[in-house]
Protein backbone atom coordinates (compact mmCIF):
# COMPACT_ATOMS: atom_id res chain seq x y z
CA UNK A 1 -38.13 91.39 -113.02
CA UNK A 2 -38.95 87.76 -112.46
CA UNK A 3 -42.55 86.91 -111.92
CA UNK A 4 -44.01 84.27 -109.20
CA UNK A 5 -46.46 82.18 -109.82
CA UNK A 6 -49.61 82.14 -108.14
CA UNK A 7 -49.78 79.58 -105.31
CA UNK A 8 -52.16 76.86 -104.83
CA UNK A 9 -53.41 78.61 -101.57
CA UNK A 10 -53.48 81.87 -103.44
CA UNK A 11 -55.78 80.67 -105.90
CA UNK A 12 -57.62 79.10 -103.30
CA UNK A 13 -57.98 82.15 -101.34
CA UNK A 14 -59.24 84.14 -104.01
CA UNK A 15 -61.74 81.91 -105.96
CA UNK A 16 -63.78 81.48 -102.51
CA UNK A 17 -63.59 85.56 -102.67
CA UNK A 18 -65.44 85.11 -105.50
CA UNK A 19 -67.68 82.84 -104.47
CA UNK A 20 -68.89 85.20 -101.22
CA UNK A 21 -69.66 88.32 -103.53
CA UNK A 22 -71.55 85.56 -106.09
CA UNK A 23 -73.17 84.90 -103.52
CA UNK A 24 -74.21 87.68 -101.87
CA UNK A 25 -74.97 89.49 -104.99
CA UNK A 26 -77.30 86.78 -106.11
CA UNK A 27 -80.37 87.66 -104.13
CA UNK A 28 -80.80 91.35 -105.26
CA UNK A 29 -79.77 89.61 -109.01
CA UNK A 30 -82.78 87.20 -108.26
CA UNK A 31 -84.92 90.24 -106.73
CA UNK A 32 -84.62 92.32 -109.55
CA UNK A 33 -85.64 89.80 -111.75
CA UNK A 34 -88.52 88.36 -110.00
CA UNK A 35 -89.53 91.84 -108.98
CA UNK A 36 -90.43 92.51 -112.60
CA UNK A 37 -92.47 89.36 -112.57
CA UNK A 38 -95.87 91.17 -112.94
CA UNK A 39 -94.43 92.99 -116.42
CA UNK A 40 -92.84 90.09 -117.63
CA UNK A 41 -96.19 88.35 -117.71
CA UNK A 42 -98.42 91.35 -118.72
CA UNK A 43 -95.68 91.80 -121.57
CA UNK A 44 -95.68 88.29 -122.31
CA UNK A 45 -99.70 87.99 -122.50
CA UNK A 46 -100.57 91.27 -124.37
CA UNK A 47 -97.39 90.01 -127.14
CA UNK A 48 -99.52 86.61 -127.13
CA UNK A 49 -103.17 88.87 -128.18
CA UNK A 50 -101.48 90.84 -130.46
CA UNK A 51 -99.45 88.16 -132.59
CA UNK A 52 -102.65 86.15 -132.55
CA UNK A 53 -104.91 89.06 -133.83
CA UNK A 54 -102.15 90.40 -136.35
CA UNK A 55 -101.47 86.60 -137.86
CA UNK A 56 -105.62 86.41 -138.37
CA UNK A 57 -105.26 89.80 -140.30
CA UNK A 58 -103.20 89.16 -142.44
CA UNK A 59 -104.99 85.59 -143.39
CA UNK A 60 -108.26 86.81 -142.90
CA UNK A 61 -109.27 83.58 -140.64
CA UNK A 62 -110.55 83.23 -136.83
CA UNK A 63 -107.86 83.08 -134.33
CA UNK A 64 -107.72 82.33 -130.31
CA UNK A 65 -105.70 83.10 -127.52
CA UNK A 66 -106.26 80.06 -125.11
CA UNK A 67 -104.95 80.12 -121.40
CA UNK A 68 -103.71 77.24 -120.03
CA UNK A 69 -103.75 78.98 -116.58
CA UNK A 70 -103.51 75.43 -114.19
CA UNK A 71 -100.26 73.95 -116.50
CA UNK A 72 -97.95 71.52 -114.77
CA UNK A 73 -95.16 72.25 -117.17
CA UNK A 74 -91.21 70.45 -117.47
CA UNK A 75 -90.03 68.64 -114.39
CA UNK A 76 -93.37 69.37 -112.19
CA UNK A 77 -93.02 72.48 -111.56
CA UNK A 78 -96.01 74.45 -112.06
CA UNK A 79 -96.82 77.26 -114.34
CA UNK A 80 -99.47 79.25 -116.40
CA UNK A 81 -98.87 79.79 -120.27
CA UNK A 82 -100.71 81.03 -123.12
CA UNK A 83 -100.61 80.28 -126.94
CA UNK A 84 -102.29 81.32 -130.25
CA UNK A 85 -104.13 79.16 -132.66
CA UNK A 86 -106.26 78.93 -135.68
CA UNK A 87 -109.62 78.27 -135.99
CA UNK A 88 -112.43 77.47 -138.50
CA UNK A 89 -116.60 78.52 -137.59
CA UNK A 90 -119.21 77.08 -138.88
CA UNK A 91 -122.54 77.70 -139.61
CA UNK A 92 -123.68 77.61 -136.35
CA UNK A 93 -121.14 79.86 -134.65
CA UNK A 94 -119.64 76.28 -133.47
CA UNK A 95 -115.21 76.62 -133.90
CA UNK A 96 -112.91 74.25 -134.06
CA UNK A 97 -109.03 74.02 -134.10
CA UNK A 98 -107.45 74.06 -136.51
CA UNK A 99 -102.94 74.44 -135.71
CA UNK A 100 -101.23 76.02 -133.24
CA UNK A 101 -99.88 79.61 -135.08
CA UNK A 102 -96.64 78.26 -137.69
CA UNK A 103 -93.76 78.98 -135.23
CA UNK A 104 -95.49 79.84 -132.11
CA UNK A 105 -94.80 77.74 -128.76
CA UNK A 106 -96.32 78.15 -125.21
CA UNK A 107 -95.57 81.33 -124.04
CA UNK A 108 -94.40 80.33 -120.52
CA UNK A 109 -95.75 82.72 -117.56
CA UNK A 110 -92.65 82.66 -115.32
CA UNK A 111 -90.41 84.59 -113.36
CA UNK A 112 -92.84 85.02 -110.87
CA UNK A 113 -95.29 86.30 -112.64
CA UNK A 114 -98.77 85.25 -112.78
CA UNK A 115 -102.37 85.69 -114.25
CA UNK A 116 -104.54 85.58 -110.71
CA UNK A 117 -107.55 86.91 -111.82
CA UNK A 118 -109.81 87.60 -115.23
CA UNK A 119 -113.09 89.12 -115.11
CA UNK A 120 -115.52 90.85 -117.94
CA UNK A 121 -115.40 94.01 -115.11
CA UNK A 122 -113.42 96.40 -114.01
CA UNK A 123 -113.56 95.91 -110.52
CA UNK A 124 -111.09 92.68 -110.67
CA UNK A 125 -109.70 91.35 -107.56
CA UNK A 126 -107.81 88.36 -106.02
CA UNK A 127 -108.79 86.77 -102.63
CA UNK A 128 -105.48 85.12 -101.13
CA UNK A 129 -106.50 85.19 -97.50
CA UNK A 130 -105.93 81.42 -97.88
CA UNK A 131 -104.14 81.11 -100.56
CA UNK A 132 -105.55 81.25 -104.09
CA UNK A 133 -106.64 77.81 -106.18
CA UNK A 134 -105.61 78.05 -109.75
CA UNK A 135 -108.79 76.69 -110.95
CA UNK A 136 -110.89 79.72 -109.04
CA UNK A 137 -108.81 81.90 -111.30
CA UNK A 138 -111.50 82.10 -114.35
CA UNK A 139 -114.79 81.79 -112.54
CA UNK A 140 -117.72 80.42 -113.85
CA UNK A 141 -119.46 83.56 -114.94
CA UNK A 142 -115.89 84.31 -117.21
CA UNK A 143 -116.59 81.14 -118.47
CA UNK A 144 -119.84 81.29 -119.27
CA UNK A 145 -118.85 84.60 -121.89
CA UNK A 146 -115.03 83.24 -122.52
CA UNK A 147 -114.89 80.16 -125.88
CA UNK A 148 -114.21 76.49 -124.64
CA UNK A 149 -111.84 75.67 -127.52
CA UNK A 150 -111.37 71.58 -127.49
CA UNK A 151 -108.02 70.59 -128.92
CA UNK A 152 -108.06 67.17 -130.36
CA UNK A 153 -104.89 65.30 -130.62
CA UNK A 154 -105.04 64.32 -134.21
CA UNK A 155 -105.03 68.14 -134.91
CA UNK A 156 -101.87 68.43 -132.08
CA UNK A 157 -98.85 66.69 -132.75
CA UNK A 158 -97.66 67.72 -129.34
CA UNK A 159 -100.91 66.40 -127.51
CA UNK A 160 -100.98 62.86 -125.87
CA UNK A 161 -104.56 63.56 -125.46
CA UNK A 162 -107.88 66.16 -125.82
CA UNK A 163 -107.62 68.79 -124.10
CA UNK A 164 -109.70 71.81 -123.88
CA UNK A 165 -109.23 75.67 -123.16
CA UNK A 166 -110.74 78.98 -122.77
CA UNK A 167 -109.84 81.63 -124.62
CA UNK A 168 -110.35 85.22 -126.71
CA UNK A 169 -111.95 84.47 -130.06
CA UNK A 170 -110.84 87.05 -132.81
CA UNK A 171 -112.70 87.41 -136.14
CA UNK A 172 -110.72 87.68 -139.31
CA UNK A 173 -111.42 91.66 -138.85
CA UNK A 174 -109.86 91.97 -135.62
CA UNK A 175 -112.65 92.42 -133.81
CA UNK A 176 -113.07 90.10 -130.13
CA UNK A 177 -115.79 87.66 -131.36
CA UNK A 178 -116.19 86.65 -127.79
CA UNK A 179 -116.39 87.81 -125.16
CA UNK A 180 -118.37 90.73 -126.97
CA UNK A 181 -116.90 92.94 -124.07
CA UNK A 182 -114.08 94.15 -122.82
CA UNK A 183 -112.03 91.58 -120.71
CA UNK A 184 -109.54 92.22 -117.87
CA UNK A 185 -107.00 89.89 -116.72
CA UNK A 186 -105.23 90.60 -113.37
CA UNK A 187 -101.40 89.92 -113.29
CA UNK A 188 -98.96 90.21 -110.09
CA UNK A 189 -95.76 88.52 -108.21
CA UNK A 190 -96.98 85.00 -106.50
CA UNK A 191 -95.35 81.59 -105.33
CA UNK A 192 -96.74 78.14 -105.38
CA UNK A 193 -96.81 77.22 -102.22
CA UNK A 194 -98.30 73.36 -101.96
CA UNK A 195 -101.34 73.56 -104.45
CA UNK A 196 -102.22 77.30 -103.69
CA UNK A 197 -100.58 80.49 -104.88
CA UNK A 198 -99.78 82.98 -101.98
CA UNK A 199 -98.73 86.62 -102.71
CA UNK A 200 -97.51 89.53 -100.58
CA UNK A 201 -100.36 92.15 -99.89
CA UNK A 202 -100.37 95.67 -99.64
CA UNK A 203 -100.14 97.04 -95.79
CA UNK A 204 -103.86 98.67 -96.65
CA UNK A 205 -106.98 96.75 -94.75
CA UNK A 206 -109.19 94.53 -96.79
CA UNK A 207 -106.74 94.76 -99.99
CA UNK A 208 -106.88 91.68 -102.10
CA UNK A 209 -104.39 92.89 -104.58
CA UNK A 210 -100.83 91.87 -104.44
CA UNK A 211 -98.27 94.36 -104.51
CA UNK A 212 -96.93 95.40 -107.59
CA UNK A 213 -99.92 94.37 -109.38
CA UNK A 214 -100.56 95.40 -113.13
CA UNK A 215 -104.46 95.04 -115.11
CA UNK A 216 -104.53 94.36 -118.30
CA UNK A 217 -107.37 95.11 -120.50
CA UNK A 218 -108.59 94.15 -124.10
CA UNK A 219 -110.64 96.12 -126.33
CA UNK A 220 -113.57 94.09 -127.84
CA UNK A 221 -113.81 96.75 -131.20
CA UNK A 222 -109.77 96.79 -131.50
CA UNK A 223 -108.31 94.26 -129.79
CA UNK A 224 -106.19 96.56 -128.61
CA UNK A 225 -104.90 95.60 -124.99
CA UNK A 226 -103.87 98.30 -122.68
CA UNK A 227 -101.77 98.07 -119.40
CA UNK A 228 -102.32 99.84 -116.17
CA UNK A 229 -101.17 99.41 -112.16
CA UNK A 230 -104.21 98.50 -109.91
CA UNK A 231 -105.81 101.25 -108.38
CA UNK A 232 -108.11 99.90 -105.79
């Protein structure tokens, strides 16, 4: 039996089939990934801690986890990111950086993911009413117990300049140098909207937790960092 070929109209006619299912499937493709946005970035935060605390282990040295948590990254577009290092103390409890951790980029908080809160308490919580400013994220009292780390550009290839973060200090035992206590970070789904970040609440009065919200916790003794949903 002789075939046909397909005709240019027949072709036609089915690749813009395609093209409608594409693109009606894209939007639950997109919501399933974004919709895992607040695991991504508690995953991607608590792998950060423990590479950091298992390379200063093994060397026996100081390490940090610094946040870079108001990062205009590639092509503008804004976005958190953390990042282990290695530093040296001195005498006077006074550390410096050293390198970035051999091999180790910025760990790039995306898929709509995002840290929006960090507190030395428990009872965490994130005020978007108006939309939330990046730099209220770590408040003044976090910073006050958190490690300014300054990273000089002769010790960062990368750098065009000094910058400085805050971060979790680790001693070469594994222990949280500082803060001495335990630390909780508050991660959910948010969008940039302008210079604000602006999340979908939960249908509850006076919640200011976005939905699908995850806490993360880390042990000062152990290091250890546990994961849990928000329970208001």
């Amino acid at each position: 039996m002789k075939k046909h070929p397909y005709t240019l109209v027949e072709l036609m006619v089915v690749i813009a089939i395609a093209a409608i299912l594409l693109s009606l499937g894209m939007p639950a493709f997109r919501g399933m990934i974004e919709g895992d946005g607040a695991g991504y970035t508690a995953s991607t935060v608590k792998g950060v801690i423990d590479q950091t605390r298992a390379q200063g282990l093994s060397a026996r040295c100081y390490t940090a986890v610094l946040f870079d948590l108001e990062a205009v990254r590639s092509n503008a577009i804004q976005r958190q990111a953390v990042r282990g290092c290695i530093l040296e103390k001195d005498d006077d409890n006074n550390y410096t950086f050293v390198e970035w951790l051999p091999e180790r980029q910025w760990q790039i908080l995306d898929r709509g993911g995002w840290v929006l809160g960090a507190a030395d308490t428990a009872d965490i919580e994130a005020d978007a009413a108006a939309g939330l400013e990046l730099q209220d994220i770590l408040s003044n009292e976090l910073k006050a117990v958190m490690t300014e780390i300054e990273v000089k550009k002769d010790a960062d290839p990368e750098a065009d300049e000094d910058q400085s973060y805050y971060g979790i200090v680790f001693s070469p035992y594994g222990a949280m140098v500082k803060p001495a206590n335990r630390i909780y970070f508050l991660v959910g789904e948010a969008k940039m909207r302008g210079d604000r970040l602006r999340y979908a609440q939960s249908i509850e009065d006076n919640d200011k937790v976005p939905l699908n919200s995850l806490v993360l916790s880390v042990n000062p003794f152990t290091g250890r960092v546990e994961t849990r949903p928000y329970e208001d």
